[in-house]
Protein backbone atom coordinates (compact mmCIF):
# COMPACT_ATOMS: atom_id res chain seq x y z
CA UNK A 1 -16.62 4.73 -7.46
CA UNK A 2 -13.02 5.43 -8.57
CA UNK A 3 -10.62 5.15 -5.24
CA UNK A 4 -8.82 7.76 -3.41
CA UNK A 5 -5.11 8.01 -4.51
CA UNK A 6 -2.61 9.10 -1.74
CA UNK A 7 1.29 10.13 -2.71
CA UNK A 8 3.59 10.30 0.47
CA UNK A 9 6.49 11.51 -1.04
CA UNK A 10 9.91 12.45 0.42
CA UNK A 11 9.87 9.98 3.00
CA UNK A 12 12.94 9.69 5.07
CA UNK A 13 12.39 6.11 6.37
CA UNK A 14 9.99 4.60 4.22
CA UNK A 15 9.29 1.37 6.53
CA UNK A 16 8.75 3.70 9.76
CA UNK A 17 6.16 5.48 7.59
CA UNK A 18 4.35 2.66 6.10
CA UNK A 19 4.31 0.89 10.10
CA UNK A 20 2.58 4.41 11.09
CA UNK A 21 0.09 4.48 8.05
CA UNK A 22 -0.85 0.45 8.65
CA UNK A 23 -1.41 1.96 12.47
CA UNK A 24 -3.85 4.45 11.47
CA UNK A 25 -5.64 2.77 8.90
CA UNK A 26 -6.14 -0.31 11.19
CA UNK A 27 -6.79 1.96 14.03
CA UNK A 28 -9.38 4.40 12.52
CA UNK A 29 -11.07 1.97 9.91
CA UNK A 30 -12.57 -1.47 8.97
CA UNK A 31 -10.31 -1.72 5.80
CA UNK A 32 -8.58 -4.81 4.93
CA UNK A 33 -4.85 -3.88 3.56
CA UNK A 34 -2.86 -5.07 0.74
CA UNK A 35 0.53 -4.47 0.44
CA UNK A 36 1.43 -4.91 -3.30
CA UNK A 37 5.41 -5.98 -4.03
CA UNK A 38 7.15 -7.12 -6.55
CA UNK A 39 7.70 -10.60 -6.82
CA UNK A 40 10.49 -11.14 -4.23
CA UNK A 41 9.88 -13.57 -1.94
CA UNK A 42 12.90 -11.74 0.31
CA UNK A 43 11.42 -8.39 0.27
CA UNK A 44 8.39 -9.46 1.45
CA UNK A 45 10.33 -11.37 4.21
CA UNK A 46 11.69 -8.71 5.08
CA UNK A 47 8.71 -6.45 5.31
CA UNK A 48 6.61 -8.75 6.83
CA UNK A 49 9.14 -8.96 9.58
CA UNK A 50 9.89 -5.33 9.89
CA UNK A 51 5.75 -4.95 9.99
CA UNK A 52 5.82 -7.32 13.19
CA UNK A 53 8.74 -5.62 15.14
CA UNK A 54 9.04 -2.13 13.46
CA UNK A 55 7.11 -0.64 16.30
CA UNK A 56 8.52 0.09 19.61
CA UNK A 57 5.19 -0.62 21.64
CA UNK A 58 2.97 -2.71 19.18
CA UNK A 59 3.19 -4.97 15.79
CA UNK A 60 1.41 -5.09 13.11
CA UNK A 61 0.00 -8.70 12.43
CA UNK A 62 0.13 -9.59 8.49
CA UNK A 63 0.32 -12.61 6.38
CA UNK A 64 2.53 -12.96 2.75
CA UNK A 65 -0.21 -14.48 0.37
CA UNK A 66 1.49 -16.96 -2.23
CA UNK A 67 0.23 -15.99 -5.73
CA UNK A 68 -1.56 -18.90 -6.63
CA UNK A 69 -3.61 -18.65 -3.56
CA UNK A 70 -7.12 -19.06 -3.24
CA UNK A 71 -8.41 -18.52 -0.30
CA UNK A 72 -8.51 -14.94 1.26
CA UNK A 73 -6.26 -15.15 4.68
CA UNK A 74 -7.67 -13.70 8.16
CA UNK A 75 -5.17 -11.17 8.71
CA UNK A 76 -5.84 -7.35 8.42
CA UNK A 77 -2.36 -6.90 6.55
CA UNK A 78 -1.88 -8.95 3.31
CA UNK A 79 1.54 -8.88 1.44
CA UNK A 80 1.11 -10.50 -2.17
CA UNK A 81 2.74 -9.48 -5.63
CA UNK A 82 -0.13 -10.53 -7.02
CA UNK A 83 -3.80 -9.50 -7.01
CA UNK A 84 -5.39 -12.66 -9.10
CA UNK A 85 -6.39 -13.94 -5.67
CA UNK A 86 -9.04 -11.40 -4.31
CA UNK A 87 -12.39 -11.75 -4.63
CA UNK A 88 -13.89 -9.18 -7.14
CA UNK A 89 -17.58 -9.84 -5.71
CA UNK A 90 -16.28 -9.19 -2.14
CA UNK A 91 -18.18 -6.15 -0.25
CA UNK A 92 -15.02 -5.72 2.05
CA UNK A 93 -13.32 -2.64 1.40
CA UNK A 94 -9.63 -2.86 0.68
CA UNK A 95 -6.52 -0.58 1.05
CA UNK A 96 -4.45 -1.21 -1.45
CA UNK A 97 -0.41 0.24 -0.52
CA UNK A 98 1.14 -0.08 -4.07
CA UNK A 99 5.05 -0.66 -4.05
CA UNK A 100 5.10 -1.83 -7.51
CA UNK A 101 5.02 2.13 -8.15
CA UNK A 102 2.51 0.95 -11.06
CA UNK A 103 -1.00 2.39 -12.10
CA UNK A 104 -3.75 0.36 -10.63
CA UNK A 105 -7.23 1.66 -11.33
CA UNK A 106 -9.22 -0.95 -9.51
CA UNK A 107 -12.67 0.19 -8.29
CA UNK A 108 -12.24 -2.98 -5.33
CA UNK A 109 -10.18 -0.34 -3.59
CA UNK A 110 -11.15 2.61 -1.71
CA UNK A 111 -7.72 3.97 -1.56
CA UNK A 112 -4.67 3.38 -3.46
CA UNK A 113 -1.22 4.91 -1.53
CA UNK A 114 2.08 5.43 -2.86
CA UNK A 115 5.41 5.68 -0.51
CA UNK A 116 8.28 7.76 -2.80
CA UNK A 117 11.86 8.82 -0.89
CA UNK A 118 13.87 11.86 -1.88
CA UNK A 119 15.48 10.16 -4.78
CA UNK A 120 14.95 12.00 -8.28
CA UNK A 121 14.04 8.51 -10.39
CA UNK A 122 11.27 7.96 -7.49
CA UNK A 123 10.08 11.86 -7.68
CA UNK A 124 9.96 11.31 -11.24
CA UNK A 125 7.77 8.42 -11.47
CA UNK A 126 5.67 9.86 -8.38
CA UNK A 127 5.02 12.79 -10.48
CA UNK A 128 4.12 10.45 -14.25
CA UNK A 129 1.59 8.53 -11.55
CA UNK A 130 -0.14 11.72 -10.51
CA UNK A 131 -0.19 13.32 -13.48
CA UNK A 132 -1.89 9.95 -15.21
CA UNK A 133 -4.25 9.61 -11.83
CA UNK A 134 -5.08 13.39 -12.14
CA UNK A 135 -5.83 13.48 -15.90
CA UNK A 136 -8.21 10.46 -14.97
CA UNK A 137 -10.23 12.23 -12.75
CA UNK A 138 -9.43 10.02 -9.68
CA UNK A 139 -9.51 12.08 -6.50
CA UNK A 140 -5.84 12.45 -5.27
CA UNK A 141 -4.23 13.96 -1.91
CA UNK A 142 -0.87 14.88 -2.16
CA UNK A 143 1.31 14.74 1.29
CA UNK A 144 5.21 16.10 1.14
CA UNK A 145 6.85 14.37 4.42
CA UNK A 146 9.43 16.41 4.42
CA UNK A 147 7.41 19.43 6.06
CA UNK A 148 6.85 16.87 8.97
């Protein structure tokens, strides 16, 4: 089954937003989340720290998985810029929050979410995803921030 594809676009504070969706998702489900960067071992400092301390009256636990990793880590929040490690066979259903901004069609996920600010270059390539996603036949919801 192909996975859901989610576009929050024209997000003020992108980190705020992601803290709330990690919330909800490890709130309301049994979904393991993956956090897919680029490979930049300062962003993902940085995130992983902002993940911990971003919210005023919680934190959300998470662990930065090396790429050549092996072993899948306990924590409900995984930050890797790589996806060689996780285990195809594995009946565990995964989140995967792309911030590569690159298509992933991956039937280990159940959902596949995109963050995209204001800027014009991000709208652009938000709009190339959905239109590839869309003419794929993947099921897609679309949520513009900036009416919130």
């Amino acid at each position: 089954m192909s996975p859901e594809i989610y576009f929050y676009i024209k997000v003020q504070n992108k980190i705020f937003t992601l803290c709330q969706l990690l919330q909800k998702i490890i709130e309301t489900t049994d979904y393991r989340v993956i956090i897919y960067t680029e490979d930049d071992n300062e962003l993902q400092d940085e995130l992983s720290q902002a993940l911990w301390s971003t919210l005023p009256d919680s934190f959300l636990a998470n662990e930065i998985v090396p790429k050549n990793f092996k072993e899948i880590p306990n924590s409900p929040i995984l930050i890797s810029s790589s996806l060689d490690w996780i285990n195809k066979e594995s009946t565990h259903p995964y989140v995967l929050i792309n911030l590569t901004l690159t298509i992933i069609e991956d039937d280990l996920y159940q959902r596949i979410i995109f963050i995209f600010g204001n800027q014009g270059n991000e709208l652009n390539i938000a709009r190339q995803l959905y239109k590839h996603y869309q003419k794929n036949n993947f099921p897609i919801k679309h949520f513009d921030m900036s009416l919130y």
